[in-house]
Protein backbone atom coordinates (compact mmCIF):
# COMPACT_ATOMS: atom_id res chain seq x y z
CA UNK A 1 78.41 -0.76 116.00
CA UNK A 2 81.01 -3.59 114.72
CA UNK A 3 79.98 -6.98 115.15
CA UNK A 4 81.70 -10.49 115.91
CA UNK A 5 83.72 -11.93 112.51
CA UNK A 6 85.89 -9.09 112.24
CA UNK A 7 88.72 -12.06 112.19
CA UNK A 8 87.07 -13.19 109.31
CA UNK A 9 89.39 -15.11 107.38
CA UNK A 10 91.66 -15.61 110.77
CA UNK A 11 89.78 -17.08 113.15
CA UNK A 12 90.05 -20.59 111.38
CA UNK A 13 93.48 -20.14 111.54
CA UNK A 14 93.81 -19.24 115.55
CA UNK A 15 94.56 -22.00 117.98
CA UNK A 16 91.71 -20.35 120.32
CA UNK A 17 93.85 -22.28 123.66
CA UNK A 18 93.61 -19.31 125.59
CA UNK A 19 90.69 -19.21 127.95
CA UNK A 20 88.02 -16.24 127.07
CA UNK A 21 88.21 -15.09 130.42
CA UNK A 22 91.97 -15.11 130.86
CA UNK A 23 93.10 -12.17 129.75
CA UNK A 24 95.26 -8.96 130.52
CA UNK A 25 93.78 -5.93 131.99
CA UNK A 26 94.00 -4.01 129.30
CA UNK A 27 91.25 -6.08 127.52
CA UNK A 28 89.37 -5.93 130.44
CA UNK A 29 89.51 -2.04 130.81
CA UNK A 30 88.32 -1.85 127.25
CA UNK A 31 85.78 -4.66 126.84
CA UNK A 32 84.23 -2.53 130.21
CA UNK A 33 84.24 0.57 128.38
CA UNK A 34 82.47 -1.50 125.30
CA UNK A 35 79.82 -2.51 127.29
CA UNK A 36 79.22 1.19 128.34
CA UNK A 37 79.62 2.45 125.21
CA UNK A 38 76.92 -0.05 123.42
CA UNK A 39 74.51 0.85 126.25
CA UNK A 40 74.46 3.95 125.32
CA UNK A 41 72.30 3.03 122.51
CA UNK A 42 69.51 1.97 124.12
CA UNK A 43 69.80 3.61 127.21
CA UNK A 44 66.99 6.42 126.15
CA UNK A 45 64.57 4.00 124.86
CA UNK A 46 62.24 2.87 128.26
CA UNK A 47 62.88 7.07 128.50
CA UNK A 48 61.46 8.36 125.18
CA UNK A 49 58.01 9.05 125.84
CA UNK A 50 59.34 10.86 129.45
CA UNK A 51 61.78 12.84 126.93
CA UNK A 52 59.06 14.17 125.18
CA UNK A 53 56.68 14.55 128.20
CA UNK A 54 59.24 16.83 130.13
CA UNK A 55 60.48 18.69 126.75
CA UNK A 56 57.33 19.04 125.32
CA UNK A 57 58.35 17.33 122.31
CA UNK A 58 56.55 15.03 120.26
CA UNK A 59 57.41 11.67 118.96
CA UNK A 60 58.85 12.58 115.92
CA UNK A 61 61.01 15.50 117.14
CA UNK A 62 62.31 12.85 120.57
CA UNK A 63 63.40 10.58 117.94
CA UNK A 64 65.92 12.79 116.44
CA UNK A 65 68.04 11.50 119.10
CA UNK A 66 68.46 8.37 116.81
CA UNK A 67 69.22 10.27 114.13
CA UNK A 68 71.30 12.90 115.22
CA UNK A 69 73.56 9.86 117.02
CA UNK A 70 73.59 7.99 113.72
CA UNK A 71 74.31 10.24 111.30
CA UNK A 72 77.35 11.89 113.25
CA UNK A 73 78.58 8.15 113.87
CA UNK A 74 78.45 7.61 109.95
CA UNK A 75 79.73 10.18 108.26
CA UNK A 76 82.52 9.85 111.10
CA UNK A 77 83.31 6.40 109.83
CA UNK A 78 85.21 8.05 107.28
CA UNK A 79 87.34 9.81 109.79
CA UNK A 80 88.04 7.20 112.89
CA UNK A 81 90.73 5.43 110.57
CA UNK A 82 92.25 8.80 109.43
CA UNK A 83 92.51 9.90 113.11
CA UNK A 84 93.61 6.09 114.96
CA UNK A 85 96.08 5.57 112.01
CA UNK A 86 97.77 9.08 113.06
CA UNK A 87 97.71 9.42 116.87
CA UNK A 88 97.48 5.58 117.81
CA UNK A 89 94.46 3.17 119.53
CA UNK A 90 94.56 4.45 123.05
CA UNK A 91 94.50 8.51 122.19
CA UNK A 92 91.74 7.24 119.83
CA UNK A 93 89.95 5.87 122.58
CA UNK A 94 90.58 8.21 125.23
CA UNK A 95 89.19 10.93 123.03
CA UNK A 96 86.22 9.03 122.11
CA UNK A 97 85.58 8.36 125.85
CA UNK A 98 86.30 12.08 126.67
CA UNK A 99 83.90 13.16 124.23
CA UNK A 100 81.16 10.86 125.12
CA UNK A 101 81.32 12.21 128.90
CA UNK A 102 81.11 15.43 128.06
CA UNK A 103 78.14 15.35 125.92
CA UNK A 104 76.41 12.90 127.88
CA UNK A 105 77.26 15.21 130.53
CA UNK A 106 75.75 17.87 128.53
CA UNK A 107 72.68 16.12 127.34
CA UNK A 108 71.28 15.66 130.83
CA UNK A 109 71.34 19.27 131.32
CA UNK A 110 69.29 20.18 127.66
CA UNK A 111 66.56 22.69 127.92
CA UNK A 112 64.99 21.80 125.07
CA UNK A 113 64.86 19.22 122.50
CA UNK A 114 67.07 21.03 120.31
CA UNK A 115 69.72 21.00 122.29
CA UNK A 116 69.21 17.18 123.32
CA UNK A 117 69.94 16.39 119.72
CA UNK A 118 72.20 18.19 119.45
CA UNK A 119 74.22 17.12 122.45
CA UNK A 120 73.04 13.58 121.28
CA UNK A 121 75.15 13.88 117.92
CA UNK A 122 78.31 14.93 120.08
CA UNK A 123 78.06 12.02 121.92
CA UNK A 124 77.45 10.01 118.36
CA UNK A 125 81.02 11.60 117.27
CA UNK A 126 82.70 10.55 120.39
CA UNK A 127 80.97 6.60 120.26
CA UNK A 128 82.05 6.61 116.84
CA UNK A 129 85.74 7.10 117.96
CA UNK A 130 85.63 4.79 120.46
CA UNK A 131 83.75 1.67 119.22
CA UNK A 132 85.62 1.60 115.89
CA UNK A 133 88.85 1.39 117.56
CA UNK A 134 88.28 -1.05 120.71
CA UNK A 135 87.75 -4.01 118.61
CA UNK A 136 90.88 -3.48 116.87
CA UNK A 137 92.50 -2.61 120.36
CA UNK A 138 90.74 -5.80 121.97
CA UNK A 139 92.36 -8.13 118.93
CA UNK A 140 95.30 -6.98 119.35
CA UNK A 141 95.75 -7.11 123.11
CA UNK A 142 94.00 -10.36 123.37
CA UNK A 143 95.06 -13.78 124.77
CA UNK A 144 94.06 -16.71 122.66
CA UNK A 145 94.14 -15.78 119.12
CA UNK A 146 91.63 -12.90 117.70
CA UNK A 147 88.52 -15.57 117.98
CA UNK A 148 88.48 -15.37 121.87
CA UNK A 149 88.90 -11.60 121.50
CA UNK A 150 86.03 -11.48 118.79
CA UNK A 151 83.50 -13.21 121.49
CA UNK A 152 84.68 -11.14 124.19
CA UNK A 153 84.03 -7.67 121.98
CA UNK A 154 80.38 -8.98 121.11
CA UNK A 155 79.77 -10.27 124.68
CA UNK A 156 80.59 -6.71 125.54
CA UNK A 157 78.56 -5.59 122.35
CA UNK A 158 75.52 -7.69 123.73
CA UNK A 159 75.66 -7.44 127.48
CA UNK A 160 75.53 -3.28 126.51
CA UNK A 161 72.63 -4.03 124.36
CA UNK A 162 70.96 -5.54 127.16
CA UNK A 163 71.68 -3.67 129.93
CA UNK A 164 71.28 -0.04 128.20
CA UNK A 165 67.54 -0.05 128.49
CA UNK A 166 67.60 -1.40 132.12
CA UNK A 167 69.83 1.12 133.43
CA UNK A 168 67.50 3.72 131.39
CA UNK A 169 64.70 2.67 133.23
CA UNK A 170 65.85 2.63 136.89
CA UNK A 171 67.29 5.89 136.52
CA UNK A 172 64.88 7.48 133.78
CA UNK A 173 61.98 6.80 136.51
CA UNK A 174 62.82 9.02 138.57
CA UNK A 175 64.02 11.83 135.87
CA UNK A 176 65.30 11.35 132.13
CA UNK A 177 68.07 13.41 132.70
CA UNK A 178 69.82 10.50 135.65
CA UNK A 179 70.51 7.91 132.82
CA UNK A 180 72.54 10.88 130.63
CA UNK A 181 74.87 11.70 133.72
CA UNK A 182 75.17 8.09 134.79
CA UNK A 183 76.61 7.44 131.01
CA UNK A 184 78.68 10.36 131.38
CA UNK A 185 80.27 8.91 135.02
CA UNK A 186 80.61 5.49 133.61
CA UNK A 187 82.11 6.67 130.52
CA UNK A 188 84.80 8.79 133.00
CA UNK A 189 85.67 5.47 134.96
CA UNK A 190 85.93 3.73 131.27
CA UNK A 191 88.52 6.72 130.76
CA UNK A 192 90.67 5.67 133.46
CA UNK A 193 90.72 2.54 133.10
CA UNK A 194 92.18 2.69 129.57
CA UNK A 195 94.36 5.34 130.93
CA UNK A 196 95.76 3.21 133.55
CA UNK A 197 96.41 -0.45 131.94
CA UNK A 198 96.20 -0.06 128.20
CA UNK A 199 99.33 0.65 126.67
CA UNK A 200 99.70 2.68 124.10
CA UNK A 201 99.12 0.40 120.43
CA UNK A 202 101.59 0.43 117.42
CA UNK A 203 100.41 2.66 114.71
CA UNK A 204 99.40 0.54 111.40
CA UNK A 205 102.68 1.14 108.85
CA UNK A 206 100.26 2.76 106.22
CA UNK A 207 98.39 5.99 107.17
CA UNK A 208 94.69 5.39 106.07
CA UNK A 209 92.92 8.06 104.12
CA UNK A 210 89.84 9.80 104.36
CA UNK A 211 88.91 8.41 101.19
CA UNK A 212 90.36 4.74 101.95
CA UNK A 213 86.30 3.54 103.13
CA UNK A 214 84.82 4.67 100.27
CA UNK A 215 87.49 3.23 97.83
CA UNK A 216 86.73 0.09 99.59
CA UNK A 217 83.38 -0.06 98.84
CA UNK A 218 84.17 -0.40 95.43
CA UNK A 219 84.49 -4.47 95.59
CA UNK A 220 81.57 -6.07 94.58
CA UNK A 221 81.25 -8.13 97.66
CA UNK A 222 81.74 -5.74 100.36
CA UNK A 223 79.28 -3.21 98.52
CA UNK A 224 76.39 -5.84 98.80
CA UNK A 225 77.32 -6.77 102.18
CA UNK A 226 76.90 -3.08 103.10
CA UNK A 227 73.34 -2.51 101.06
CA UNK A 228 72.20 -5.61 102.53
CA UNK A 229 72.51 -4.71 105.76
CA UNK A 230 71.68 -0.85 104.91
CA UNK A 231 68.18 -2.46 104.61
CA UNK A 232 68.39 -4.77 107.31
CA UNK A 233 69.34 -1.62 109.87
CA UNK A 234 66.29 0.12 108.96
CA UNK A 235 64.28 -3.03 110.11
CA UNK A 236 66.38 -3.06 113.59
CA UNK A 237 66.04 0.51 114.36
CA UNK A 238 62.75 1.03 113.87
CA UNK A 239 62.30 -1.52 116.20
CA UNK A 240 64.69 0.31 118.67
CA UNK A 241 63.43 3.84 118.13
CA UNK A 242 59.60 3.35 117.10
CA UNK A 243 58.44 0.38 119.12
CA UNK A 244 58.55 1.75 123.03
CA UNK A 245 56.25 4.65 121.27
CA UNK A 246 53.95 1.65 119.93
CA UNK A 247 54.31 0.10 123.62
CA UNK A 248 53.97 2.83 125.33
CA UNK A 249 54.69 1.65 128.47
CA UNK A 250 56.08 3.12 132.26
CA UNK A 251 60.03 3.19 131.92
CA UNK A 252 60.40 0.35 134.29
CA UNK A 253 58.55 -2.24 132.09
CA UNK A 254 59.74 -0.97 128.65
CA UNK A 255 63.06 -1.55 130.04
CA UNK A 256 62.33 -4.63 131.48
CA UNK A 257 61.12 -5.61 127.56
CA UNK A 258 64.50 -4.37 126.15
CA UNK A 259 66.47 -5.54 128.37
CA UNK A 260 65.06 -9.26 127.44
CA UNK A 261 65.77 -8.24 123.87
CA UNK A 262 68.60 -7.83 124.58
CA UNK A 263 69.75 -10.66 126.06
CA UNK A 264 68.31 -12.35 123.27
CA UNK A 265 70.23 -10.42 120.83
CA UNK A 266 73.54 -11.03 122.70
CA UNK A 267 72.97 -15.10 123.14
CA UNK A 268 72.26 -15.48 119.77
CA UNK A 269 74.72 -13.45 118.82
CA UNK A 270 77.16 -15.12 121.11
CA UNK A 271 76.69 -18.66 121.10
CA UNK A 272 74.20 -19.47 118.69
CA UNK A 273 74.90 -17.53 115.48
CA UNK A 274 78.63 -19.41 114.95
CA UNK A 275 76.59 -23.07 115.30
CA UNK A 276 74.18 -22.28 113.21
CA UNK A 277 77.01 -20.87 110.46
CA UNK A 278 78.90 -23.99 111.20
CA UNK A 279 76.01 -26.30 109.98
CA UNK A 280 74.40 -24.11 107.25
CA UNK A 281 76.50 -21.50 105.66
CA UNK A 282 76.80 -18.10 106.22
CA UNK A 283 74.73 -16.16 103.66
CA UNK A 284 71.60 -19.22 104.56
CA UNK A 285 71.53 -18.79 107.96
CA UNK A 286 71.47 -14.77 107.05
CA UNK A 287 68.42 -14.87 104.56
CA UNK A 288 66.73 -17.38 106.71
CA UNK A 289 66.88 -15.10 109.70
CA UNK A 290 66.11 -11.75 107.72
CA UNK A 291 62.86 -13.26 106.50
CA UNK A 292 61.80 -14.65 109.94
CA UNK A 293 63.13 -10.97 111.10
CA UNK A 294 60.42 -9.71 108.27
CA UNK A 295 57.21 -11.67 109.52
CA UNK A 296 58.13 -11.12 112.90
CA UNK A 297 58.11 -6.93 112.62
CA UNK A 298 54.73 -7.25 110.52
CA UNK A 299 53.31 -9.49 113.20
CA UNK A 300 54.46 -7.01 115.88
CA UNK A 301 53.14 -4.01 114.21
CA UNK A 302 49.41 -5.70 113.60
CA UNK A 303 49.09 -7.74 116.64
CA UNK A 304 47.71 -7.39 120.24
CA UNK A 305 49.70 -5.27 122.93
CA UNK A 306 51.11 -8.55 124.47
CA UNK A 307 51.93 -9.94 120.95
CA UNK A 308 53.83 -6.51 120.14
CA UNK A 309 56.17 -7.30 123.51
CA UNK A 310 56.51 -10.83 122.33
CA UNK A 311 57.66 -9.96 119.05
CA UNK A 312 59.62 -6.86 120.09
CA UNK A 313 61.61 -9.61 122.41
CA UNK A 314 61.56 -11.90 119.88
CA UNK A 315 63.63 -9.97 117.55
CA UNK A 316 66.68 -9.87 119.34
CA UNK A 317 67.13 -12.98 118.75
CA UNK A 318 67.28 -12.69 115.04
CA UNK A 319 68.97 -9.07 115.25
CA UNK A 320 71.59 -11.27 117.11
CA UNK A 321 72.25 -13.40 114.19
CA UNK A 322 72.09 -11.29 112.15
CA UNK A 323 74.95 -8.65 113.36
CA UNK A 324 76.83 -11.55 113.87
CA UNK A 325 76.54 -12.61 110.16
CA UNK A 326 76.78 -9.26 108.40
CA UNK A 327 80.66 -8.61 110.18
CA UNK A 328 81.93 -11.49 108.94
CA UNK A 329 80.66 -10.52 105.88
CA UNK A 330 81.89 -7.04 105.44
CA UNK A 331 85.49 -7.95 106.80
CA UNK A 332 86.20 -11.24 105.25
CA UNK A 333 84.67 -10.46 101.62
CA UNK A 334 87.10 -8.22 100.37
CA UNK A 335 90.83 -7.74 100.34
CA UNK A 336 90.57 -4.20 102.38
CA UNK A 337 92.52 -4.31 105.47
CA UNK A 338 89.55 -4.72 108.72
CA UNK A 339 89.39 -1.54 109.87
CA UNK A 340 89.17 0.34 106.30
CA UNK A 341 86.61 -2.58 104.84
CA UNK A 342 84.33 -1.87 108.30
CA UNK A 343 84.52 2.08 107.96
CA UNK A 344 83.72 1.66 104.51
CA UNK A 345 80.66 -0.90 105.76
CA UNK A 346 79.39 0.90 108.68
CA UNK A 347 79.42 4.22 106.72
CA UNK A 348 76.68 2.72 104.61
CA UNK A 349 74.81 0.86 107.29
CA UNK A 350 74.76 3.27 110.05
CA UNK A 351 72.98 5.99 107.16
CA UNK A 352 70.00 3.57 107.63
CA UNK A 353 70.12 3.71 111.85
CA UNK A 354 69.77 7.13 111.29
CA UNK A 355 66.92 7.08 108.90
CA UNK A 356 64.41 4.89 110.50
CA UNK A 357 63.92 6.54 113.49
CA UNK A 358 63.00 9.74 111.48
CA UNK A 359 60.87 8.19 108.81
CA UNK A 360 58.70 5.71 111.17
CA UNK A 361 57.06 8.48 113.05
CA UNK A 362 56.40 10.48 109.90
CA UNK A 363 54.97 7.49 108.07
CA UNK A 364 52.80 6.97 111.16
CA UNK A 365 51.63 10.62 110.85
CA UNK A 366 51.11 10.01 106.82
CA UNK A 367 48.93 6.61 106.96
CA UNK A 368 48.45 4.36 110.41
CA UNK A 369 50.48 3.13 112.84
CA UNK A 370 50.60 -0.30 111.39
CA UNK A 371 52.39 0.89 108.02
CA UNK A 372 55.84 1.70 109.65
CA UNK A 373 56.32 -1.99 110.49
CA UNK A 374 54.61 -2.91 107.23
CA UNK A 375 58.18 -1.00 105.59
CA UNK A 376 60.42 -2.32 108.48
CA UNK A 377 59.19 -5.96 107.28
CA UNK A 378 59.61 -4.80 103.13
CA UNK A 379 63.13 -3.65 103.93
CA UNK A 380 64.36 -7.03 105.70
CA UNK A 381 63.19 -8.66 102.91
CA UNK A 382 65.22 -6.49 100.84
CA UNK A 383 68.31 -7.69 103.05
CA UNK A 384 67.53 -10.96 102.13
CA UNK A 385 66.97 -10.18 98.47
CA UNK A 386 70.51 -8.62 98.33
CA UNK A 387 72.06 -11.56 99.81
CA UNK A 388 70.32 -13.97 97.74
CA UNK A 389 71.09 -11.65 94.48
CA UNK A 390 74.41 -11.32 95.50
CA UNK A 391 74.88 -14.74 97.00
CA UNK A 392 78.25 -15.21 94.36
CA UNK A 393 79.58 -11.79 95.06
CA UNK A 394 79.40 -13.14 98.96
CA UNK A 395 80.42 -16.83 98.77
CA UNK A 396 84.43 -15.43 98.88
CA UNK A 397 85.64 -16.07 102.49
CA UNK A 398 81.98 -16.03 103.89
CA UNK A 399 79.46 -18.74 102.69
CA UNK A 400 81.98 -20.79 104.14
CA UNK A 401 84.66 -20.01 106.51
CA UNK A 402 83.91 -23.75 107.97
CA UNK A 403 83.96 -24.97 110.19
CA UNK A 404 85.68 -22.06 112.34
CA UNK A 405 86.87 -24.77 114.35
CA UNK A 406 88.55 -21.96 116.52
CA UNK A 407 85.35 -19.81 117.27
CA UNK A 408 83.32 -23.47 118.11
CA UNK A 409 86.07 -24.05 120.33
CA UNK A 410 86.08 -20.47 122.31
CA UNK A 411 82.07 -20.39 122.57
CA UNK A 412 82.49 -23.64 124.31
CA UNK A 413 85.06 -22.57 126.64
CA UNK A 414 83.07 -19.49 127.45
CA UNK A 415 80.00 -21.32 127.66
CA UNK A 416 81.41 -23.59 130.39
């Protein structure tokens, strides 16, 4: 899942005159897609415990559908540049959609939860495709400089976020298998869409290799931009795959709590996360809100049932920042062009996505169901540890890329 700052070192140097919302079709058509493509991250969490219910599956085997997803979508970091550098943006995409549709597709008709992970890690493949490349496609399609199009991706980014788990809910109520085929038929109108007004992108002059991320990794920066945030994604998805579990809740309201998280998560990400940069550096702002993010998962996981929904919500507002943070980051630390230095990034990071929603349940089985926050909370500290650690490894191009006079000036054109 890339975040905003993938300009990194450009956006001070875009004039960011062209209005956010003026653009061509083409970034429309893919930004839509985005937003379909992020909701399909949280679209099965207000449906988890009815996954398991109709499957007969328990907690720990329904959240294999995290894992499954993530792990595909990591390893196939490594590949995305390999196959976009080679056939171009929009085949990139349109195969990505494709293969989300058909697995979605799929997925809705599983017999068993077997098969619904398995489907699930299809449709991680296909996301995988698709969400590496659209940024890239977004930036360069955009009107007003990469800034505007870096808002516009994470309003996309944010807005899915939000409105996965709602959409979850109102058709997971009436059976979890609706919100699997509704993904698949938005993903198909996605497919159009880029079919009919996205032109076909330039390939880059230099083929990337499947070994290109990895080599990448080797800068000292970019390496402890990616293990900070390995430990930081452990924290956010065991929030995403553990808590409705901890809720346990009717798909309507754990939707309804997620989908508050999520707009959270995508105003903070949005509008509040480049202010807050602007007055207090990158990598403070970052350990600041990994430490709040730490106390706030340990208060959720030994709290009261309404305390747990309060701090569940709250946490999207610090996951905001934080995604928002960690791009710049990983994409303005090194010399690496973008889309090998975010491979290289999210091939780390997404490893821990995949992890947490297998270990939480276990280590629930093992002690208490307090002790899987208790880790979520040791391993955003951890995140913040890195970054403080590391804090001279990180300073190049991200403690501060200040003022960003260009992003200050598109938030407050979108804003009005």
């Amino acid at each position: 899942m890339d975040d905003p700052f993938s300009a990194g070192a450009d956006a001070g140097a875009d004039t960011g005159t062209g209005s956010l919302l003026r653009q061509p079709k083409a970034v429309w058509a893919t930004a839509g897609a985005s937003v379909v493509a992020f909701m399909g991250i949280g679209l099965v969490d207000p449906i988890l415990p009815s996954i398991a219910k109709g499957l007969d599956a328990t907690a720990s085997q329904v959240s294999l559908l995290f894992t499954s997803y993530f792990l595909i979508t990591a390893v196939a970091m490594l590949v995305t540049g390999f196959v976009s550098s080679r056939i171009g943006g929009k085949k990139t995409l349109l195969l990505g959609l494709a293969l989300v549709v058909v697995f979605a597709g799929l997925a809705g008709t599983s017999g068993s939860v077997g098969e619904l992970v398995g489907f699930r890690a299809g449709w991680g493949l296909g996301n995988a495709l698709f969400v590496s490349t659209a940024l890239a496609v977004i930036v360069g399609a955009a009107a007003g400089g990469s800034a505007a199009a870096i808002l516009l991706y994470e309003s996309a980014l944010g807005l899915g976020m939000a409105c996965g788990p709602l959409l979850g809910a109102l058709l997971g109520n009436q059976s979890w298998r609706y919100p699997f085929f509704g993904t698949a038929f938005l993903m198909a109108i996605g497919f159009l869409c880029i079919t009919v007004f996205l032109k076909e992108q330039p390939k880059p002059a230099q083929k990337t290799s499947l070994l290109d991320p990895l080599k990448a990794l080797g800068h000292g920066g970019l390496a402890s931009a990616a293990i900070s945030s390995f430990f930081y994604n452990y924290t956010f998805f065991t929030v995403l795959a553990f808590t409705p579990f901890v809720l346990n809740m009717t798909p309507y309201k754990s939707g309804a709590v997620f989908f508050a998280w999520g707009v959270l998560l995508a105003v903070f990400s949005v509008f509040v996360a480049p202010r807050l940069q602007a007055r207090f550096g990158s990598l403070k702002v970052l350990g600041g809100s990994l430490v709040l993010l730490a106390v706030d998962v340990l208060v959720l996981g030994y709290g009261s049932h309404t305390t747990a929904v309060v701090c569940t919500i709250l946490s999207g507002a610090f996951i905001g920042v934080n995604n928002t943070v960690y791009t710049e980051l990983a994409l303005g630390v090194s010399d690496a062009p973008r889309p090998v230095a975010s491979a290289g990034y999210n091939f780390v990071r997404w490893f821990a996505a995949a992890a947490a929603p297998f270990f939480a349940p276990k280590i629930e089985g093992w002690t208490n169901i307090h002790i899987p926050f208790v880790v979520a909370a040791v391993t955003a500290a951890l995140g913040a540890l890195v970054v403080l650690v590391r804090r001279n490894a990180l300073t190049h191009e991200a403690e501060e890329l200040e003022p960003r006079h260009a992003v200050e000036d598109s938030v407050g054109v979108f804003a009005n």
